[in-house]
C-alpha atoms as a PDB file:
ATOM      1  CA  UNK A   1     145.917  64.091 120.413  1.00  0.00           C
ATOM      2  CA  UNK A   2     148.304  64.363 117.986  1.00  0.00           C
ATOM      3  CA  UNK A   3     149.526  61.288 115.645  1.00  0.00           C
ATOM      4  CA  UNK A   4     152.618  62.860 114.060  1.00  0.00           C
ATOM      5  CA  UNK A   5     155.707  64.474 114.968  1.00  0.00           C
ATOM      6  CA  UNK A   6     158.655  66.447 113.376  1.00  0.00           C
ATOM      7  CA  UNK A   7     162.017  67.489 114.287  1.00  0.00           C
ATOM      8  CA  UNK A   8     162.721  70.476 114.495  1.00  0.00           C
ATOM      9  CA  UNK A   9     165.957  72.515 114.716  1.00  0.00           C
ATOM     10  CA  UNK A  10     167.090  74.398 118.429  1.00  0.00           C
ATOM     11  CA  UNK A  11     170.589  74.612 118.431  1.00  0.00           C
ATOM     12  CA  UNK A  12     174.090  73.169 118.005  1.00  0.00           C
ATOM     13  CA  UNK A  13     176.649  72.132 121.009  1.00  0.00           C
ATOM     14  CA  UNK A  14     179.187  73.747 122.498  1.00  0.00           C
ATOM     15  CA  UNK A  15     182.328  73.592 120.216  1.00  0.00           C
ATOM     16  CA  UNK A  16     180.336  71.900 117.329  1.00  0.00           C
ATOM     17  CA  UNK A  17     181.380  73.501 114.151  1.00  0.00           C
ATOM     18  CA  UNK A  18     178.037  74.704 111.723  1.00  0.00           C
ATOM     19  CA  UNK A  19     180.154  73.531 108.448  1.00  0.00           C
ATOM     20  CA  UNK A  20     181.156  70.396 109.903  1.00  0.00           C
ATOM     21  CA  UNK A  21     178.427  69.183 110.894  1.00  0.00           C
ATOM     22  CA  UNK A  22     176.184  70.154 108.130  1.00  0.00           C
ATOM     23  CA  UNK A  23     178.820  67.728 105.603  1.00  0.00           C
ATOM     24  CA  UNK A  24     178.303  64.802 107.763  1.00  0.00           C
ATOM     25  CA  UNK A  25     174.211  65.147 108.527  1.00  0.00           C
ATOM     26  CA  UNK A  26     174.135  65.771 104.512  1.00  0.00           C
ATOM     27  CA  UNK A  27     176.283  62.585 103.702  1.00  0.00           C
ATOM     28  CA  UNK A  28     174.326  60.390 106.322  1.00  0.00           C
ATOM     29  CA  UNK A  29     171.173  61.590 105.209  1.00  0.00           C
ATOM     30  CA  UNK A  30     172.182  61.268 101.465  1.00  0.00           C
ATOM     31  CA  UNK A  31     170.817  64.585 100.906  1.00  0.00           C
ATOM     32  CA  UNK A  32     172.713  68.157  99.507  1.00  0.00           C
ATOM     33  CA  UNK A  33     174.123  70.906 102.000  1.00  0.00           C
ATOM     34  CA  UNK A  34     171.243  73.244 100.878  1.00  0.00           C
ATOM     35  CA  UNK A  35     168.486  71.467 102.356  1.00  0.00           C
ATOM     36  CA  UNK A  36     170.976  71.027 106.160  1.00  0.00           C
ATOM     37  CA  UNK A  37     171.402  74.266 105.875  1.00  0.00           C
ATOM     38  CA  UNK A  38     167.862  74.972 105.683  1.00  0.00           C
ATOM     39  CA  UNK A  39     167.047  73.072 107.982  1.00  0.00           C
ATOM     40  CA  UNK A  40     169.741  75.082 110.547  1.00  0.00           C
ATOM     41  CA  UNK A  41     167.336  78.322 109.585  1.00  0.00           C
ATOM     42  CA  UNK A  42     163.940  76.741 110.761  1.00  0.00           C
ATOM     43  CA  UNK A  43     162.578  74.762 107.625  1.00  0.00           C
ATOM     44  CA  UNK A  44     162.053  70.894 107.791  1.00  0.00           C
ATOM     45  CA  UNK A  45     164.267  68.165 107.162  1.00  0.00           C
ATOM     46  CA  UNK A  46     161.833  65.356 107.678  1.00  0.00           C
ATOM     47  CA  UNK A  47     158.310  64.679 107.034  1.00  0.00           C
ATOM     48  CA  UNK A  48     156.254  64.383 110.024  1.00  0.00           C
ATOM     49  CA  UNK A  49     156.142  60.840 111.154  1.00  0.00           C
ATOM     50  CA  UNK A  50     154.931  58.582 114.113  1.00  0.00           C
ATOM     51  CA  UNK A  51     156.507  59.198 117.551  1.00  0.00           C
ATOM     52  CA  UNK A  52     159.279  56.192 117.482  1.00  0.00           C
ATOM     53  CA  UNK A  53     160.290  58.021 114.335  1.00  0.00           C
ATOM     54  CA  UNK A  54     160.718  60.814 115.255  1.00  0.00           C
ATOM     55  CA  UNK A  55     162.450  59.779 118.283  1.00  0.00           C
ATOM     56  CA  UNK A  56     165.062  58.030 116.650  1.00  0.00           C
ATOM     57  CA  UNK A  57     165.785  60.887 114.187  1.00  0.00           C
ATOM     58  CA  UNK A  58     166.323  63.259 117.131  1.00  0.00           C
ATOM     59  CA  UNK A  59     168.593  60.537 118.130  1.00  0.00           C
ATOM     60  CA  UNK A  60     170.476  61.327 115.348  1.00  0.00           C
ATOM     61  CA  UNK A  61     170.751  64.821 115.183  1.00  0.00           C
ATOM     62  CA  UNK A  62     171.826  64.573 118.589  1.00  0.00           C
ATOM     63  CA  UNK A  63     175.076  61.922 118.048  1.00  0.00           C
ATOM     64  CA  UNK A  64     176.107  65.032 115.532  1.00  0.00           C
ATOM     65  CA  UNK A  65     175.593  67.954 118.518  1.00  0.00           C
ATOM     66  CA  UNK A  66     172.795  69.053 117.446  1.00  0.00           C
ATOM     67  CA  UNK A  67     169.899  69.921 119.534  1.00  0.00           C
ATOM     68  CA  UNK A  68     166.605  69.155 118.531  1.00  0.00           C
ATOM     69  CA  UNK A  69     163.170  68.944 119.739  1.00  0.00           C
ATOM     70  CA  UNK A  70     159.888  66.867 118.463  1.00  0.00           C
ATOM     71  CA  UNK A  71     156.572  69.017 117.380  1.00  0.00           C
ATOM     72  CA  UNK A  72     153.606  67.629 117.894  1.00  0.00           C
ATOM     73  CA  UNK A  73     151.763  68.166 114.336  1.00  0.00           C
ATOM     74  CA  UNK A  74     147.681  67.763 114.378  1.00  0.00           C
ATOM     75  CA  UNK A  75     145.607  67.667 111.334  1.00  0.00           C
ATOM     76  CA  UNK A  76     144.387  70.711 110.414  1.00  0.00           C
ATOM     77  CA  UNK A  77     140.782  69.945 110.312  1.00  0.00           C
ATOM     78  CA  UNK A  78     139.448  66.105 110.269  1.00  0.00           C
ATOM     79  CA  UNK A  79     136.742  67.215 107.579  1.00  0.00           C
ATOM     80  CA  UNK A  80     139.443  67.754 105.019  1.00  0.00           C
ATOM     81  CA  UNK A  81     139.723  64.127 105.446  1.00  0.00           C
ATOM     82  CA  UNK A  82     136.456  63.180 104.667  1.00  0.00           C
ATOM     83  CA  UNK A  83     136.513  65.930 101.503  1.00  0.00           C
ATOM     84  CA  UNK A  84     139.397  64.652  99.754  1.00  0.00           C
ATOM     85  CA  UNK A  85     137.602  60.958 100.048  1.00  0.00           C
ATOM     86  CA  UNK A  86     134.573  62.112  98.710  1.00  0.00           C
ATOM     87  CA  UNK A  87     136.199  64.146  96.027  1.00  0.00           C
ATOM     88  CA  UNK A  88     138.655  61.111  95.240  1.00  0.00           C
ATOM     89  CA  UNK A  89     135.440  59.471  95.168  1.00  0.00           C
ATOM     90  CA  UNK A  90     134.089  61.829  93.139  1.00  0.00           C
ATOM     91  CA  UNK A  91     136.924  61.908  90.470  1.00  0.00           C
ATOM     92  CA  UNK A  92     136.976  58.122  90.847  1.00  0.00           C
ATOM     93  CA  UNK A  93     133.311  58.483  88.989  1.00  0.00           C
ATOM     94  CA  UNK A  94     134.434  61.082  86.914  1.00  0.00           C
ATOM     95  CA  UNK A  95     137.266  59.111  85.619  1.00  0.00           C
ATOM     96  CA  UNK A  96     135.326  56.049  84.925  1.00  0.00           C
ATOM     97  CA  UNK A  97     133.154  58.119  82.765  1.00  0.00           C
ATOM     98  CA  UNK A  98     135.429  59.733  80.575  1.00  0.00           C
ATOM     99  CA  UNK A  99     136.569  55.559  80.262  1.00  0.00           C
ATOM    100  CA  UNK A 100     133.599  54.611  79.302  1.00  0.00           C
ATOM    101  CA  UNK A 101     132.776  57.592  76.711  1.00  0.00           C
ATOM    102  CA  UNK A 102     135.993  57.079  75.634  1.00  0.00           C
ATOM    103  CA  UNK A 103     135.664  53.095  75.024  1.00  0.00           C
ATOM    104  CA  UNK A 104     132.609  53.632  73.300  1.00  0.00           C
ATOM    105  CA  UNK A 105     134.058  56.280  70.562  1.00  0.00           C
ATOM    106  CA  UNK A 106     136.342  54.192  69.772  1.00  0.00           C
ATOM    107  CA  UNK A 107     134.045  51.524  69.562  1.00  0.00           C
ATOM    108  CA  UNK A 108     132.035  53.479  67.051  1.00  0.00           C
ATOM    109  CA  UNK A 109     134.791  54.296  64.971  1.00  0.00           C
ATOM    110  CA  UNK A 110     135.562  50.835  64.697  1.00  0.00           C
ATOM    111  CA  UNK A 111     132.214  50.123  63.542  1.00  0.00           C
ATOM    112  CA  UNK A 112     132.376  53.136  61.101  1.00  0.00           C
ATOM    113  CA  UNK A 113     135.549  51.436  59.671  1.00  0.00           C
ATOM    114  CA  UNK A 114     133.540  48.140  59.064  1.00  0.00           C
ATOM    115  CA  UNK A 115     130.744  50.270  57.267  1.00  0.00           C
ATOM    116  CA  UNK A 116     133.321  51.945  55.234  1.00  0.00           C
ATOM    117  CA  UNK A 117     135.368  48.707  54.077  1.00  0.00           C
ATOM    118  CA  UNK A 118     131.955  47.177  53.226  1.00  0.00           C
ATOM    119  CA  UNK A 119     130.649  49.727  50.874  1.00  0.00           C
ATOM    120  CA  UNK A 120     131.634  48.868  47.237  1.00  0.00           C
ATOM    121  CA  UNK A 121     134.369  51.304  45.464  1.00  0.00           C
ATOM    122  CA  UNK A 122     131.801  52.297  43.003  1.00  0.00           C
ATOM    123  CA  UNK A 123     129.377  53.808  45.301  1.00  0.00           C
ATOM    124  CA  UNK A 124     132.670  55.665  47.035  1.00  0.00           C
ATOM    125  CA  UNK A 125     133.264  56.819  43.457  1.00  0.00           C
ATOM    126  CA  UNK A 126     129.318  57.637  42.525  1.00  0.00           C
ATOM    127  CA  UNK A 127     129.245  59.892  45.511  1.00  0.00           C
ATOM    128  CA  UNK A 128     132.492  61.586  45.131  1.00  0.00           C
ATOM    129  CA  UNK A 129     130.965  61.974  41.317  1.00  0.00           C
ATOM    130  CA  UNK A 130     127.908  63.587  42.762  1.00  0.00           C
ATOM    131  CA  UNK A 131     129.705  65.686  44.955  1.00  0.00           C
ATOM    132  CA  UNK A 132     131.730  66.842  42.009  1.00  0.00           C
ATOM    133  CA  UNK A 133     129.259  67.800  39.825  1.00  0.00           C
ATOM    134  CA  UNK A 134     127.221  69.602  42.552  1.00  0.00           C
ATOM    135  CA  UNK A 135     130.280  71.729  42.945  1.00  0.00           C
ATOM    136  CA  UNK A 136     130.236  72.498  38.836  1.00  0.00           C
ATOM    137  CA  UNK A 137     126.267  73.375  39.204  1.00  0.00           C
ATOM    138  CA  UNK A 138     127.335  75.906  41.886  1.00  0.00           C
ATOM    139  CA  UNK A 139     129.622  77.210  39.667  1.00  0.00           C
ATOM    140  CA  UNK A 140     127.520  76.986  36.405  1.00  0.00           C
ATOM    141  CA  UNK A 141     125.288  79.256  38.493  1.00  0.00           C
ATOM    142  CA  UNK A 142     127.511  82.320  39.181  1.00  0.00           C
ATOM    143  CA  UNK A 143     127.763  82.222  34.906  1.00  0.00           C
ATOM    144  CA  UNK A 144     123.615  82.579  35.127  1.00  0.00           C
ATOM    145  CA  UNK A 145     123.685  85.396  37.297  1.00  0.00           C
ATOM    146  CA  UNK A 146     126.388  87.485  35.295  1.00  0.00           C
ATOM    147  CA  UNK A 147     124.756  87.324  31.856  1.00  0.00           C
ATOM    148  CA  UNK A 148     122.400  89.984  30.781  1.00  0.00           C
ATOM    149  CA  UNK A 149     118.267  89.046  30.334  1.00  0.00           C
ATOM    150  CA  UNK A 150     116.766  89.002  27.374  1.00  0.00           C
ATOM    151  CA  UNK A 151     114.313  90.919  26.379  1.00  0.00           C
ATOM    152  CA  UNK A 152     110.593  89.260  25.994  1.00  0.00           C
ATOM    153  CA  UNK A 153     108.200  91.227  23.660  1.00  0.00           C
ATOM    154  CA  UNK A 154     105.365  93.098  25.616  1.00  0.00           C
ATOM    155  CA  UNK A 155     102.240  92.568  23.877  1.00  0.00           C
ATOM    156  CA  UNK A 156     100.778  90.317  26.098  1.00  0.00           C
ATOM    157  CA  UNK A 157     101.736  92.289  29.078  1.00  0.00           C
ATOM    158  CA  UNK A 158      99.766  95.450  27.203  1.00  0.00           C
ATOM    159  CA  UNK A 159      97.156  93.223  26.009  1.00  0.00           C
ATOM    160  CA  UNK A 160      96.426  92.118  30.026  1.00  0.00           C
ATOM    161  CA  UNK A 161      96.701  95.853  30.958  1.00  0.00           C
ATOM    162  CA  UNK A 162      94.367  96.792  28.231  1.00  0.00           C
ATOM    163  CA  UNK A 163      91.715  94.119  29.627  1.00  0.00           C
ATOM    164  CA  UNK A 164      91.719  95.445  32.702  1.00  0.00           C
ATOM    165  CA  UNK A 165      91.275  98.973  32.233  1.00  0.00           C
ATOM    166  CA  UNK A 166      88.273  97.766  29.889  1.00  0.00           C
ATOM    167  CA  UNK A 167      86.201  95.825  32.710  1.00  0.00           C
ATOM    168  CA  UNK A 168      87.065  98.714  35.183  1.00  0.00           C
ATOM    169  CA  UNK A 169      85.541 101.143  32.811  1.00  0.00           C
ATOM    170  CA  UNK A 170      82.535  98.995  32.399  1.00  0.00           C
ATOM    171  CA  UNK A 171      81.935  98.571  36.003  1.00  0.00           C
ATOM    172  CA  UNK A 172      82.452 102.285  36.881  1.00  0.00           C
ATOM    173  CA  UNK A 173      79.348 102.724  33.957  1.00  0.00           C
ATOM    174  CA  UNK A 174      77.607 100.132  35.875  1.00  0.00           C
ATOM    175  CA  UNK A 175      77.766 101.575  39.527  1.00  0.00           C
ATOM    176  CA  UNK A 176      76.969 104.743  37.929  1.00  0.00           C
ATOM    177  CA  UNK A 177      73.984 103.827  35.605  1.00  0.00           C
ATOM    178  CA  UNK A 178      72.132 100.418  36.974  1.00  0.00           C
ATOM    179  CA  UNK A 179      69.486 100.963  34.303  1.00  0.00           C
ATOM    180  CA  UNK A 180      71.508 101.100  31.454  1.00  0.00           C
ATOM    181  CA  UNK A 181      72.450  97.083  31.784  1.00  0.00           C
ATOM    182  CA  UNK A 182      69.205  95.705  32.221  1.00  0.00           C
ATOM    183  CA  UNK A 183      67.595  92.716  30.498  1.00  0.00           C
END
């Protein structure tokens, strides 16, 4: 059964001039000439609305010559209804939580502001300081890189070399002659 009804357009009387009438359904409707006009062609004028409604604008249209008849207009499909609950529902919760996160971030920022007024000005300073001079030690380091090494003196690399190619000697004579090394 069908809750709603709309108007819609079927003709004009006999002797009822189109221009005429659209100027006084626009000025008793409040509305512009476009939208009577359209409405002449087959597009709405009014929402859909309860029988009595309906009834009465028909009543209307008709004390201006124009002939009109009432659609019956059904929902679509009754589960649309229950979607657009549960998704108002749904963005109900959604919008509640983007309150709350949004209450508490500014509630921690708050609280951040506290912590901030309550540290002294010289620690503010001493870590600006720091920060400072850990940017000059990063800097002090590209020098570093860019100058040339010195050279060391070699001996004791050739003396360590020399060591070793002594007790590899002596243990090749060992594995060779086992006798030799007795006592």
């Amino acid at each position: 059964m069908a809750d709603n009804f709309r108007v819609t357009f079927v003709g004009l009387a006999e002797g009822v001039d189109s221009k005429a009438v659209t100027a006084m359904l626009a000025t008793k409707l409040k509305t512009s000439n476009e939208k009577v006009s359209l409405f002449f062609n087959g597009k709405p004028l009014f929402v859909p609305s309860n029988k009595d409604k309906a009834l009465k604008q028909a009543k209307l249209l008709a004390s201006l010559g124009i002939k009109s008849k009432l659609q019956a207009v059904t929902n679509p499909n009754q589960n649309t209804q229950l979607t657009s609950a549960t998704s108002s529902q749904r963005d109900d919760r959604i919008f509640d939580a983007l309150d709350y996160i949004t209450s508490s971030l500014i509630r921690l920022e708050e609280k951040l502001d506290e912590l901030e007024q309550r540290l002294p000005e010289v620690e503010a300073t001493a870590i600006t300081d720091e920060h400072i001079e850990w940017q000059d030690d990063d800097l002090m380091l590209d020098d570093e890189l860019l100058t040339p090494l010195q050279k060391r003196s070699n001996v004791l690399l050739y003396s360590l070399i020399a060591t070793v190619v002594t007790l590899l000697i002596l243990l090749a004579i060992y594995l060779t002659v086992p006798n030799l090394f007795s006592f």
